[in-house]
N, C-alpha and C. Protein backbone atom coordinates (compact mmCIF):
# COMPACT_ATOMS: atom_id res chain seq x y z
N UNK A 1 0.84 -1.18 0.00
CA UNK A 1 0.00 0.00 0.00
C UNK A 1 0.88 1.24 0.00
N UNK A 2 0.32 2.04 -0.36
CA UNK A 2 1.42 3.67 -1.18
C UNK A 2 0.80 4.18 0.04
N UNK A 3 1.74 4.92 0.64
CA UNK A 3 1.55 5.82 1.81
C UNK A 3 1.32 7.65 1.01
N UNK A 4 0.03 8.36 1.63
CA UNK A 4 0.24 10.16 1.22
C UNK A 4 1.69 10.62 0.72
N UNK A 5 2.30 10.25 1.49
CA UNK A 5 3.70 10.95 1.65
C UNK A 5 4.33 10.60 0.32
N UNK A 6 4.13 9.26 0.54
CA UNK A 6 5.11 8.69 -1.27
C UNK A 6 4.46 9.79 -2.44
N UNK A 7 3.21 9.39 -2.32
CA UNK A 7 2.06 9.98 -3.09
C UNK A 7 2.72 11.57 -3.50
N UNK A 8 2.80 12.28 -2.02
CA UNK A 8 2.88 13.87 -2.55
C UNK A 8 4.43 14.10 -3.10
N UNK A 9 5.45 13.30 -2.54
CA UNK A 9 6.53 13.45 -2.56
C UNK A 9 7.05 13.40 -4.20
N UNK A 10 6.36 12.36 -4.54
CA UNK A 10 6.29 11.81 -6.18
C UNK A 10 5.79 12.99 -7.01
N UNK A 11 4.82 13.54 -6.60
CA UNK A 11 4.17 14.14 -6.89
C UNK A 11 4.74 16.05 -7.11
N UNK A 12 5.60 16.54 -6.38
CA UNK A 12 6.41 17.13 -6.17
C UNK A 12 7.01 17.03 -6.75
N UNK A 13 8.08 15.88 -6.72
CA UNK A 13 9.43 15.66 -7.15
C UNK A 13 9.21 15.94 -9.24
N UNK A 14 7.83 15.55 -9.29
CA UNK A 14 7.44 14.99 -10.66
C UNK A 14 7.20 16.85 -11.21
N UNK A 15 6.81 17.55 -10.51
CA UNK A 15 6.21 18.67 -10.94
C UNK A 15 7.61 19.61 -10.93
N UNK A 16 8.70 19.43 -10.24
CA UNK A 16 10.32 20.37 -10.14
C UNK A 16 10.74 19.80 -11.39
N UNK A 17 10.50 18.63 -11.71
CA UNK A 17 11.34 17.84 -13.28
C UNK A 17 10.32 18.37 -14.14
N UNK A 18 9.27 18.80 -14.24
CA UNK A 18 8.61 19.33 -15.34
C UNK A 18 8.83 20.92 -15.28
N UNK A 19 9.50 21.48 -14.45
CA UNK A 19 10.30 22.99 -14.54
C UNK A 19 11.56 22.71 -14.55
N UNK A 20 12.12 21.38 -15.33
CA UNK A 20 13.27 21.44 -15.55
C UNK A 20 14.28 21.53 -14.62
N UNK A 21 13.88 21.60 -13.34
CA UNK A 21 14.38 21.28 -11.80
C UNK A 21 14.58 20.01 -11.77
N UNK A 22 16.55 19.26 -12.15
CA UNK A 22 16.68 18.19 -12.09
C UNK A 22 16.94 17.62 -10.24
N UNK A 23 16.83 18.59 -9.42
CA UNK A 23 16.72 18.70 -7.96
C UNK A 23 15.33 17.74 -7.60
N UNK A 24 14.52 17.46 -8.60
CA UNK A 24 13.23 17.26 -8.07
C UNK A 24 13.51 15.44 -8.09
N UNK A 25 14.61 14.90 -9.15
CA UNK A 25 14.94 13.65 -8.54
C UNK A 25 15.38 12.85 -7.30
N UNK A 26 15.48 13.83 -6.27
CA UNK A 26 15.50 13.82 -5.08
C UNK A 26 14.42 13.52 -3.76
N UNK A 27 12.99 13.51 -4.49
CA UNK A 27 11.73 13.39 -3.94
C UNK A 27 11.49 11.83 -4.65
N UNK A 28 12.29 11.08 -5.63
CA UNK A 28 11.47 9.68 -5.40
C UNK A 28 12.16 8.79 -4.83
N UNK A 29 11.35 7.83 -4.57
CA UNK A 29 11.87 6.49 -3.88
C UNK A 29 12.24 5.33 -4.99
N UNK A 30 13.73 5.79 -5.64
CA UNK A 30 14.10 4.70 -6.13
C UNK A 30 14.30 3.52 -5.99
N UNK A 31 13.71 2.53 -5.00
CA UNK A 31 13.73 1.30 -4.42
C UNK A 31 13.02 0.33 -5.78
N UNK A 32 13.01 -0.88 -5.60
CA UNK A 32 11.88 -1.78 -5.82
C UNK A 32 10.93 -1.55 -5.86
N UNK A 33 10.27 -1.33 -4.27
CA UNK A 33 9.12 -1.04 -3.44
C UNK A 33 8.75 0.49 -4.28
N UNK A 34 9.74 1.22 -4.16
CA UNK A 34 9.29 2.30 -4.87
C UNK A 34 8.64 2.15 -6.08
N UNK A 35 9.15 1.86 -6.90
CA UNK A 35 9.30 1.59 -8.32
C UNK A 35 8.06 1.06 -8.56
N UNK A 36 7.69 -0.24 -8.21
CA UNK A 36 6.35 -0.70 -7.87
C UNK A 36 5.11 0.17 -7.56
N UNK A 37 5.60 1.15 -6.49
CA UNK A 37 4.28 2.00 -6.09
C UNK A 37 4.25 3.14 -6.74
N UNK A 38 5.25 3.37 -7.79
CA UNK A 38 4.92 4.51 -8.76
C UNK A 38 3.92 4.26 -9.58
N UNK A 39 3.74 3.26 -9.82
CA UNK A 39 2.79 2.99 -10.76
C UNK A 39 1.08 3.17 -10.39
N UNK A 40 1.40 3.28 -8.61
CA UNK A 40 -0.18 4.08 -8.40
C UNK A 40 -0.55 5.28 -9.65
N UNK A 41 0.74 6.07 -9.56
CA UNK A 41 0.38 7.01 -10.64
C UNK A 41 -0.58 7.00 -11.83
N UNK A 42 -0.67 5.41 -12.25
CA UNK A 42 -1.76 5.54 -13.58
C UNK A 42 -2.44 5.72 -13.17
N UNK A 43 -3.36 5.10 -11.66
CA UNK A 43 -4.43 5.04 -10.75
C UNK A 43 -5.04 6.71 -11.12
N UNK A 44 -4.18 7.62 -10.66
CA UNK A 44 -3.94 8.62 -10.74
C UNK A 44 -4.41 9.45 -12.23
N UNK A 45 -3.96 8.93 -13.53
CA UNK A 45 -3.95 9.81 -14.38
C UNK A 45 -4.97 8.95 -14.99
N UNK A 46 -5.72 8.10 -14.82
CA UNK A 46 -7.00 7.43 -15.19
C UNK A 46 -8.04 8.25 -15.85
N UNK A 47 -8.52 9.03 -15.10
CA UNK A 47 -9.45 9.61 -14.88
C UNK A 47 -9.08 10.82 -16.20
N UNK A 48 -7.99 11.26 -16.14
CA UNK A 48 -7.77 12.24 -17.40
C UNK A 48 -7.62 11.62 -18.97
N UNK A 49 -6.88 10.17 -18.57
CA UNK A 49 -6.54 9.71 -19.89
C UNK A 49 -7.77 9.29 -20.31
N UNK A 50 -9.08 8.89 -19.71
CA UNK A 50 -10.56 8.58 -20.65
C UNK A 50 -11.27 9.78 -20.63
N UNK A 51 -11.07 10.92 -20.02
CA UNK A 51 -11.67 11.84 -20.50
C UNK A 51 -10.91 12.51 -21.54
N UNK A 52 -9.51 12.77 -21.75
CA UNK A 52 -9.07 12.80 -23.27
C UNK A 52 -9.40 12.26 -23.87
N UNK A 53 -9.27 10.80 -24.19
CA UNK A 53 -9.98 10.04 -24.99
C UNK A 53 -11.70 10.05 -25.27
N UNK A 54 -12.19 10.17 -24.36
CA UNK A 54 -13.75 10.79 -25.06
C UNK A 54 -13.88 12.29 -25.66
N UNK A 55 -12.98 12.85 -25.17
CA UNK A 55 -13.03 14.65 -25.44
C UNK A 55 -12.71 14.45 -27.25
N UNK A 56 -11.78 13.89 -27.76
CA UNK A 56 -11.23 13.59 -28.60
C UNK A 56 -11.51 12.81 -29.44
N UNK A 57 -12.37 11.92 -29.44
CA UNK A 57 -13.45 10.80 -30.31
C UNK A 57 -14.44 11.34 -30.23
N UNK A 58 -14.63 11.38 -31.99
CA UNK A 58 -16.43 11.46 -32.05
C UNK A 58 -16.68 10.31 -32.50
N UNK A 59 -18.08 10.11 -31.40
CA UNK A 59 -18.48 9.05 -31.67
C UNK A 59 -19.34 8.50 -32.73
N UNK A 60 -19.70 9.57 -33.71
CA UNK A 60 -20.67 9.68 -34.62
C UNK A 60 -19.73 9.13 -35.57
N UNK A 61 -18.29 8.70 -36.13
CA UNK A 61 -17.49 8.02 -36.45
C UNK A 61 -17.01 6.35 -36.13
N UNK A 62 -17.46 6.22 -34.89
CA UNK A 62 -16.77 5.31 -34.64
C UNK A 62 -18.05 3.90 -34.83
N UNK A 63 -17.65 2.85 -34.92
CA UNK A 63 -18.49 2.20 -35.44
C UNK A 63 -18.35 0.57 -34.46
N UNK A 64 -18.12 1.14 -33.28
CA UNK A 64 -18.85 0.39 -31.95
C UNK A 64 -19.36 1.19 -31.07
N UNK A 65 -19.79 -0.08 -30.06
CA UNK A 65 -20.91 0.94 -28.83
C UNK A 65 -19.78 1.30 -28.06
N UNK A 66 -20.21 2.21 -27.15
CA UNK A 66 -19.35 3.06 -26.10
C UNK A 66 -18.79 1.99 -25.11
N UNK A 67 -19.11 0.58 -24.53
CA UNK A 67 -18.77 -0.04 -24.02
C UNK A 67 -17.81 -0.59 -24.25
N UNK A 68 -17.42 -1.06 -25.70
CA UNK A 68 -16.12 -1.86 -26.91
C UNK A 68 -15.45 -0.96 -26.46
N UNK A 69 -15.78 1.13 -26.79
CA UNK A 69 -14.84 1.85 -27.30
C UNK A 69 -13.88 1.60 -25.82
N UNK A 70 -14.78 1.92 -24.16
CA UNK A 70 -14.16 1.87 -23.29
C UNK A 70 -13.34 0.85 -22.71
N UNK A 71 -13.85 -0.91 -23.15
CA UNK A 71 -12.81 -1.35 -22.61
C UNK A 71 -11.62 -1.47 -23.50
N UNK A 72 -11.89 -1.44 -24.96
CA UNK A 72 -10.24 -1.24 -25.66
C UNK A 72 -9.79 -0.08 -25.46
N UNK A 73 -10.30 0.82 -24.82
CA UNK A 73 -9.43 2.17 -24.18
C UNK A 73 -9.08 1.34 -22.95
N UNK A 74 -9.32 0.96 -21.80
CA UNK A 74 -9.01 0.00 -20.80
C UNK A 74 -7.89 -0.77 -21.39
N UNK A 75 -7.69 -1.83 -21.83
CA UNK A 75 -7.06 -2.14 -22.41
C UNK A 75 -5.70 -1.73 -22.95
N UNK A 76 -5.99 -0.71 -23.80
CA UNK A 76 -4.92 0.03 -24.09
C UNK A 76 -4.15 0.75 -23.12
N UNK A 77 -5.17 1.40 -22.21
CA UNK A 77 -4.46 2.16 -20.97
C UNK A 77 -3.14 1.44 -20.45
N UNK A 78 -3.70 0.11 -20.44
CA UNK A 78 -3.02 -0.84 -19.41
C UNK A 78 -1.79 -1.21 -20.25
N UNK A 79 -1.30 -1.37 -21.37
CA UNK A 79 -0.57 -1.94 -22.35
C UNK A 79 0.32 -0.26 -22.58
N UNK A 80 -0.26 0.64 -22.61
CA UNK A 80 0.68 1.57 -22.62
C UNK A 80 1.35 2.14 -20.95
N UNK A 81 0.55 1.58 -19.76
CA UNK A 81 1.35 2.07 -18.34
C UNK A 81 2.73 1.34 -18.53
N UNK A 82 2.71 -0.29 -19.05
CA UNK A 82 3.66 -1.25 -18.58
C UNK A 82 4.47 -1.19 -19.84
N UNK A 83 4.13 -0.61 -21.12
CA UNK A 83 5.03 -1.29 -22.66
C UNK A 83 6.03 -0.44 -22.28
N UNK A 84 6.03 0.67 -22.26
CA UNK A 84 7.44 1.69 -22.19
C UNK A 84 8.34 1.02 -20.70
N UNK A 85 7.88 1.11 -19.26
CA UNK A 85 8.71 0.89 -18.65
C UNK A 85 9.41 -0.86 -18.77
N UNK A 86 8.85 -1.57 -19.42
CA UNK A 86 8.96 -3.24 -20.09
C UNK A 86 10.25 -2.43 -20.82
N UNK A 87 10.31 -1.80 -22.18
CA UNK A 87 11.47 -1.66 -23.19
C UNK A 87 12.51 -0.91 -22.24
N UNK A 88 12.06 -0.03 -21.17
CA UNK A 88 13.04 0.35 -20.39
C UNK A 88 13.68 -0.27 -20.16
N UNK A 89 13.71 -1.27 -19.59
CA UNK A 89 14.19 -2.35 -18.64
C UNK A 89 15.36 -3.01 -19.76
N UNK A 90 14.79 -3.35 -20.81
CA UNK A 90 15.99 -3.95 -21.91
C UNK A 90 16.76 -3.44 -22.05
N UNK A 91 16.55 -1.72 -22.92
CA UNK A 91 17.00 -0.49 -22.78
C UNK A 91 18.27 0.07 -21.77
N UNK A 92 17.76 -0.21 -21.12
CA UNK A 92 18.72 0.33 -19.56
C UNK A 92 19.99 -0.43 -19.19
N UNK A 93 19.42 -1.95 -19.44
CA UNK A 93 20.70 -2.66 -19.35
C UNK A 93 21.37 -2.83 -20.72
N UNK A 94 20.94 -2.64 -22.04
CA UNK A 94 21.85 -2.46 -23.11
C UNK A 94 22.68 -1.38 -23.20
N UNK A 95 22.28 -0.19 -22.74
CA UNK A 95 22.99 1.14 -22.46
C UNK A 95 23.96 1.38 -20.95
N UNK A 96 23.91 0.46 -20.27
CA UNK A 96 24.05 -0.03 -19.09
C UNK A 96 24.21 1.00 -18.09
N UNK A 97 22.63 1.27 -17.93
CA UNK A 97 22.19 1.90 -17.11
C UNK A 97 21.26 1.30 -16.25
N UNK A 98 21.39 0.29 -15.70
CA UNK A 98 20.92 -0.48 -15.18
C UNK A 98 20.78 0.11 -13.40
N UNK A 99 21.46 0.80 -13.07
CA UNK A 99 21.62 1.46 -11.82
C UNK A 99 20.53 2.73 -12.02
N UNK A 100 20.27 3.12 -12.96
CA UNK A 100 19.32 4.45 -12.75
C UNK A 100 17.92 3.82 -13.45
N UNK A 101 17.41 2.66 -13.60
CA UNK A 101 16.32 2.06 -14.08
C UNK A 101 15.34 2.74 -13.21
N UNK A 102 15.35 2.17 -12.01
CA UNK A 102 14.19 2.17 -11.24
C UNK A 102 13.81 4.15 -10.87
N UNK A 103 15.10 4.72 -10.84
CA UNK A 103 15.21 6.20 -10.66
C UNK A 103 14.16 6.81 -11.87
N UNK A 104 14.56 6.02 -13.18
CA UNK A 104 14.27 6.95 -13.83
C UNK A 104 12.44 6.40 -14.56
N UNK A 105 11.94 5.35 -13.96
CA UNK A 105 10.42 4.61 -14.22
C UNK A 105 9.66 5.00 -13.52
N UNK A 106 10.23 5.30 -11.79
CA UNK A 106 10.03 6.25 -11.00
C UNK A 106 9.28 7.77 -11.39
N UNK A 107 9.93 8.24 -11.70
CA UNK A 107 10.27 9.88 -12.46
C UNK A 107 9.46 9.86 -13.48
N UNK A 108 9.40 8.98 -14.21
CA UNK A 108 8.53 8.59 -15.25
C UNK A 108 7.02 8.24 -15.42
N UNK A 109 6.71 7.85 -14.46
CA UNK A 109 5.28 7.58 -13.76
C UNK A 109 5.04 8.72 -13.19
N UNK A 110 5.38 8.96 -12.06
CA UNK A 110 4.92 10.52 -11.04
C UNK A 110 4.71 11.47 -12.46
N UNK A 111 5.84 11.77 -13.07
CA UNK A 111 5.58 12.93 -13.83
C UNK A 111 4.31 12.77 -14.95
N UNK A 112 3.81 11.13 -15.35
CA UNK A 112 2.71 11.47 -15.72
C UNK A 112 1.54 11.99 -15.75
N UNK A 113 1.38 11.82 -14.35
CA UNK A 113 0.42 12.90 -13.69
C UNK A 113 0.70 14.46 -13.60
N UNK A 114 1.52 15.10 -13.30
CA UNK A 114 1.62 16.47 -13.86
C UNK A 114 1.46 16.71 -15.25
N UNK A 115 2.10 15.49 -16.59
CA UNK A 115 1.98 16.32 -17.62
C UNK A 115 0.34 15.77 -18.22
N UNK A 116 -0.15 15.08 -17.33
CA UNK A 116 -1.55 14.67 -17.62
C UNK A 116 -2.61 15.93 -17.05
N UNK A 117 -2.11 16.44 -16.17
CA UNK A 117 -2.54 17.70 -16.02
C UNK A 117 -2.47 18.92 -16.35
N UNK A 118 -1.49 18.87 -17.53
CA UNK A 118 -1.17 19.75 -17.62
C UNK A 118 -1.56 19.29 -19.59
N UNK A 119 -2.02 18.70 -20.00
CA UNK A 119 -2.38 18.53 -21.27
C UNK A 119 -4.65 18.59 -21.28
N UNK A 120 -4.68 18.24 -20.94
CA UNK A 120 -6.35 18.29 -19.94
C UNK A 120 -6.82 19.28 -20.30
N UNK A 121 -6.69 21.08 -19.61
CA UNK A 121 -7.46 21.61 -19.83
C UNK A 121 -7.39 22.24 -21.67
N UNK A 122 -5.99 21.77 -21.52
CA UNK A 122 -6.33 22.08 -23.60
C UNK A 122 -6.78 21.01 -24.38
N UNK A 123 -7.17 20.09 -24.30
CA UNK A 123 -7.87 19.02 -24.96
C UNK A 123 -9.57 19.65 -24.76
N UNK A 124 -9.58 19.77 -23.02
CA UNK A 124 -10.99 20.13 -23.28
C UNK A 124 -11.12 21.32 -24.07
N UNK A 125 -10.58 22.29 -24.13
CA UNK A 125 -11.01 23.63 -24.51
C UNK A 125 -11.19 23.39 -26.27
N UNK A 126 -10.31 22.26 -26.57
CA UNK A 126 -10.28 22.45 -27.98
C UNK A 126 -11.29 21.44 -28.15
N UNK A 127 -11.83 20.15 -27.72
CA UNK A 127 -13.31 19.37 -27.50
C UNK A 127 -14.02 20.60 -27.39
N UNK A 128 -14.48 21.43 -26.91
CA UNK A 128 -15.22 22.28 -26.29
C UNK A 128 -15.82 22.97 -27.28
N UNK A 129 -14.64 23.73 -28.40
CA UNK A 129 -15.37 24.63 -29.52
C UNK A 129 -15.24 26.14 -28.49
N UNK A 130 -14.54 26.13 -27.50
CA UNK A 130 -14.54 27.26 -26.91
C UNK A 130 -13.76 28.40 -27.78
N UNK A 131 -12.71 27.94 -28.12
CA UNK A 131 -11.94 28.92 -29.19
C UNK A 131 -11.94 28.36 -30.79
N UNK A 132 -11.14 29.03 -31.81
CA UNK A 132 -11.42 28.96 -33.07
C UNK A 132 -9.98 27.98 -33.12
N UNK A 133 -10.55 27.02 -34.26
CA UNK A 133 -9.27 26.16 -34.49
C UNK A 133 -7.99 26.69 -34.44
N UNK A 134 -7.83 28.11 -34.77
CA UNK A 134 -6.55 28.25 -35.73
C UNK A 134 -5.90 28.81 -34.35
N UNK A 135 -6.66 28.91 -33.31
CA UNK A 135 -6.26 28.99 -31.77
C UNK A 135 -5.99 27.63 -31.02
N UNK A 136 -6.68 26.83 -31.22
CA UNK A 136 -6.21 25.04 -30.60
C UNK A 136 -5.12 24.55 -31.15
N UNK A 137 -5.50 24.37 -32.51
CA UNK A 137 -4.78 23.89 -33.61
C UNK A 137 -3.16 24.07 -32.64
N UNK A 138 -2.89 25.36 -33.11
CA UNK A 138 -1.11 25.57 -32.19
C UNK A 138 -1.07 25.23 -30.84
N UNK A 139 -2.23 25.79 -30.17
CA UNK A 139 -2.13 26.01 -28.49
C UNK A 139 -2.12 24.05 -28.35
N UNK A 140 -2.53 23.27 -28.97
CA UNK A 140 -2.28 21.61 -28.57
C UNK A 140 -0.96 21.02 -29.46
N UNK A 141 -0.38 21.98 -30.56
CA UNK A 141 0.85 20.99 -30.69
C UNK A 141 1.67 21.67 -29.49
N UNK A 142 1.65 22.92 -29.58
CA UNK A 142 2.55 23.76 -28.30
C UNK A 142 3.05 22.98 -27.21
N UNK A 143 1.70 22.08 -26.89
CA UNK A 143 1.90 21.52 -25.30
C UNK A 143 2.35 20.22 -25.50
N UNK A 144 1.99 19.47 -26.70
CA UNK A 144 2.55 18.53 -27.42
C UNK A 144 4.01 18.61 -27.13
N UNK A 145 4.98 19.43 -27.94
CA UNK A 145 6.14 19.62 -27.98
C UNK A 145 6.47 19.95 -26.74
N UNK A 146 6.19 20.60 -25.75
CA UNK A 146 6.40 20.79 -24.27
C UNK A 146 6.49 19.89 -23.26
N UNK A 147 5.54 18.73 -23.46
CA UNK A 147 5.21 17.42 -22.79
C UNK A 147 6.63 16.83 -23.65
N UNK A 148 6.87 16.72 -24.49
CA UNK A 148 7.86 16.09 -25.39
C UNK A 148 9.46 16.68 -24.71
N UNK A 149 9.63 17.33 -24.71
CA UNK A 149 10.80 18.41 -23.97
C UNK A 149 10.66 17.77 -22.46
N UNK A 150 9.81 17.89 -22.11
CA UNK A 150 9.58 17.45 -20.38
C UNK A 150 10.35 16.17 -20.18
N UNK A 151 9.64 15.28 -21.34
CA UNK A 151 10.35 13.91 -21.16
C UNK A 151 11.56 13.87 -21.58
N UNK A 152 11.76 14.14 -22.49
CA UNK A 152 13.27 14.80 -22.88
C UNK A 152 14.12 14.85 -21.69
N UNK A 153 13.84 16.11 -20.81
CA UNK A 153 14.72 16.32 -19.61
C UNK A 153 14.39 15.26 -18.95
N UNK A 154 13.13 14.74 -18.58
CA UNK A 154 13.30 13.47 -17.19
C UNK A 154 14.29 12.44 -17.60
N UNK A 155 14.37 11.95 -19.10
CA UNK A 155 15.51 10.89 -19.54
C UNK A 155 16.77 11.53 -19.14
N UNK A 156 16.97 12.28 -19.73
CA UNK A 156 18.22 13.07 -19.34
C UNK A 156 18.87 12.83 -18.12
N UNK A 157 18.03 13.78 -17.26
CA UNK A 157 18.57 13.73 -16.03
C UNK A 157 18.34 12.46 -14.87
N UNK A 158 17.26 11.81 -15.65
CA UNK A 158 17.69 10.76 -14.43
C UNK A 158 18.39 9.35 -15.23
N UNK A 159 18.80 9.31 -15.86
CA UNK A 159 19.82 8.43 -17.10
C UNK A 159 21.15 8.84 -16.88
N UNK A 160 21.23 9.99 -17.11
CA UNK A 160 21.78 10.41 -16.78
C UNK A 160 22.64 10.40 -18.30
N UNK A 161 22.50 10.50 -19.92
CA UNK A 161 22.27 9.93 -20.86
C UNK A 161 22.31 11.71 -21.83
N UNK A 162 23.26 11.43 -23.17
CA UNK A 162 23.01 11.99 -23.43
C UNK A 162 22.17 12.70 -24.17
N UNK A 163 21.86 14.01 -25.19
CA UNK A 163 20.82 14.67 -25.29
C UNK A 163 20.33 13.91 -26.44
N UNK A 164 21.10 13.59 -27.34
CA UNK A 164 20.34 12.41 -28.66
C UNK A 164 19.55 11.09 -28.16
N UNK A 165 20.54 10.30 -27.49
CA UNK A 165 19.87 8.97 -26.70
C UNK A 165 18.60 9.43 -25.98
N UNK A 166 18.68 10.52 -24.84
CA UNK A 166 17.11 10.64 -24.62
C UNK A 166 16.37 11.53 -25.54
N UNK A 167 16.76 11.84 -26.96
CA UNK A 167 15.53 11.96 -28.03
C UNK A 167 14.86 10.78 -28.40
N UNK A 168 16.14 9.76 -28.58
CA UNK A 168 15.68 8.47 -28.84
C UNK A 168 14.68 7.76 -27.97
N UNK A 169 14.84 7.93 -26.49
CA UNK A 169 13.98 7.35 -25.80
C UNK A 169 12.06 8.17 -25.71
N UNK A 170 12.50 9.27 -25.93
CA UNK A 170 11.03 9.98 -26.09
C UNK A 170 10.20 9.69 -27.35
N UNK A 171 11.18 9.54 -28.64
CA UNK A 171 10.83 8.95 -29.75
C UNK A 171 10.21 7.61 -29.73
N UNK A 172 10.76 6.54 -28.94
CA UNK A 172 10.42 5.37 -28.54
C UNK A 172 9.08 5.50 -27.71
N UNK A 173 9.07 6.08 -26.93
CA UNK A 173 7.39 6.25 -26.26
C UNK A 173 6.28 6.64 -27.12
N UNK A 174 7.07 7.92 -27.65
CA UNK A 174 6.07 7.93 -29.07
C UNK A 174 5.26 7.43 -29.96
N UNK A 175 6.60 6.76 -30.25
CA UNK A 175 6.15 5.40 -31.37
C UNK A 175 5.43 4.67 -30.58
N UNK A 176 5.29 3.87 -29.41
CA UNK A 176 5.14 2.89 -28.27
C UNK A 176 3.25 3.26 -28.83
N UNK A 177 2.87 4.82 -28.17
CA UNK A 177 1.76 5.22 -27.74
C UNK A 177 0.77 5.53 -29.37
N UNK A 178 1.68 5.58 -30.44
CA UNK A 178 1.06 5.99 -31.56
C UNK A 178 0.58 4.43 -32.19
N UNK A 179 1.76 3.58 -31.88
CA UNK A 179 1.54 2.07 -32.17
C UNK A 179 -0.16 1.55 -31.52
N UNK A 180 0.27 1.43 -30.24
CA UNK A 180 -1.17 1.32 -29.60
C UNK A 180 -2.55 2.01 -29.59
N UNK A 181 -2.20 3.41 -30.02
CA UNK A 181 -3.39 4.05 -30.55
C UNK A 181 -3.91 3.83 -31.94
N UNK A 182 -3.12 3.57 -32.89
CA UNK A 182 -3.31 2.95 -34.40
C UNK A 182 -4.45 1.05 -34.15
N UNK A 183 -3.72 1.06 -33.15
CA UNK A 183 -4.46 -0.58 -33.41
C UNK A 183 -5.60 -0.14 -32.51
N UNK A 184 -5.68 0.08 -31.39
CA UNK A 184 -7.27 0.53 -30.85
C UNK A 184 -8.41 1.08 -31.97
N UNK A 185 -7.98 2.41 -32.62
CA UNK A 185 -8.47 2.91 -33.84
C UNK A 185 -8.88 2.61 -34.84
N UNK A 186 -8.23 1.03 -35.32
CA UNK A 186 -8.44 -0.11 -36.23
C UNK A 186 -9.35 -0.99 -35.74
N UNK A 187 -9.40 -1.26 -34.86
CA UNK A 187 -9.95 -1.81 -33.62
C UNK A 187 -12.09 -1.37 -33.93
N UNK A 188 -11.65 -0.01 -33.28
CA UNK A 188 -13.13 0.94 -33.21
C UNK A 188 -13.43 1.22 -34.96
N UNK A 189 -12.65 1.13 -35.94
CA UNK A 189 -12.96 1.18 -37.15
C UNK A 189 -12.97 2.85 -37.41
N UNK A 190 -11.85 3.87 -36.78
CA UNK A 190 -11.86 4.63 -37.26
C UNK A 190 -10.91 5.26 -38.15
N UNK A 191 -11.12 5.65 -38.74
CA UNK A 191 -10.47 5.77 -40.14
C UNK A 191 -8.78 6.89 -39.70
């Protein structure tokens, strides 16, 4: 069981690495035990990643019921928490970084929840119709590329790795999350 403290500490530590404060690797519990209870974090970013995902599907496209769409979003959720930190693990010891694994899956989880919060209210606004495309349109690659940079630095600094290799590794999540969203999409039959 994840104690508050892990919780806020992660949580913290995750939000100083998304201001580029590599000081904020100092708030996780690189253990096992740790490592393990980072992964409350999806627990955590649940709730945003299916409301992106409905904000973002129309359903007047998709050509199952809302129940299919949600558990192969379920599904997928679950296949994208574990696929990236899984290639980590290969990853880490081919680059032999095998000592900053758990530091940096750690760091990697917590901070999903900040940049899950921090991608949210522009998904809704641009679901919403609140502003004019040619205002979303930029304002969501913007944060795109920002979330992208974020991870950027968390490889970095807790890899400790240089600046190409962790392009490579953000590229790899990329691909990871575009892979699994292509087959869900094929999946729901949307084009």
């Amino acid at each position: 069981m994840i104690e508050l403290r892990e919780i806020l500490y992660g949580l913290y530590g995750a939000y100083r690495l998304c201001r580029f404060d590599s000081q904020g690797l100092a708030y996780f519990n690189a253990t096992l035990a740790g490592f393990w209870r980072s992964f409350f974090a999806a627990v955590l970013v649940a709730p945003a990643y299916f409301l992106i995902v409905f904000l973002d599907l129309d359903l007047s496209t998709v050509e199952a019921s809302a129940t299919r769409v949600f558990l192969l979003e379920s599904a997928a959720y679950v296949v994208l928490v574990f696929a990236y930190p899984l290639a980590m693990y290969y990853i880490c010891e081919a680059i032999d970084r095998q000592q900053q694994y758990f530091l940096y899956i750690v760091a990697y989880n917590w901070a999903s929840v900040v940049l899950a919060a921090f991608q949210l209210p522009v998904d809704a606004i641009s679901a919403g119709e609140l502003l004019p495309k040619a205002v979303t349109n930029p304002l969501e690659l913007a944060v795109r590329i920002v979330i992208l940079v974020m991870l950027w630095f968390i490889a970095r600094s807790a890899l400790g790795i240089a600046r190409l290799a962790a392009a490579g590794l953000v590229t790899l999540d990329f691909v990871l999350n575009l892979i699994v969203s292509s087959i869900v999409d094929a999946r729901l039959g949307i084009a």
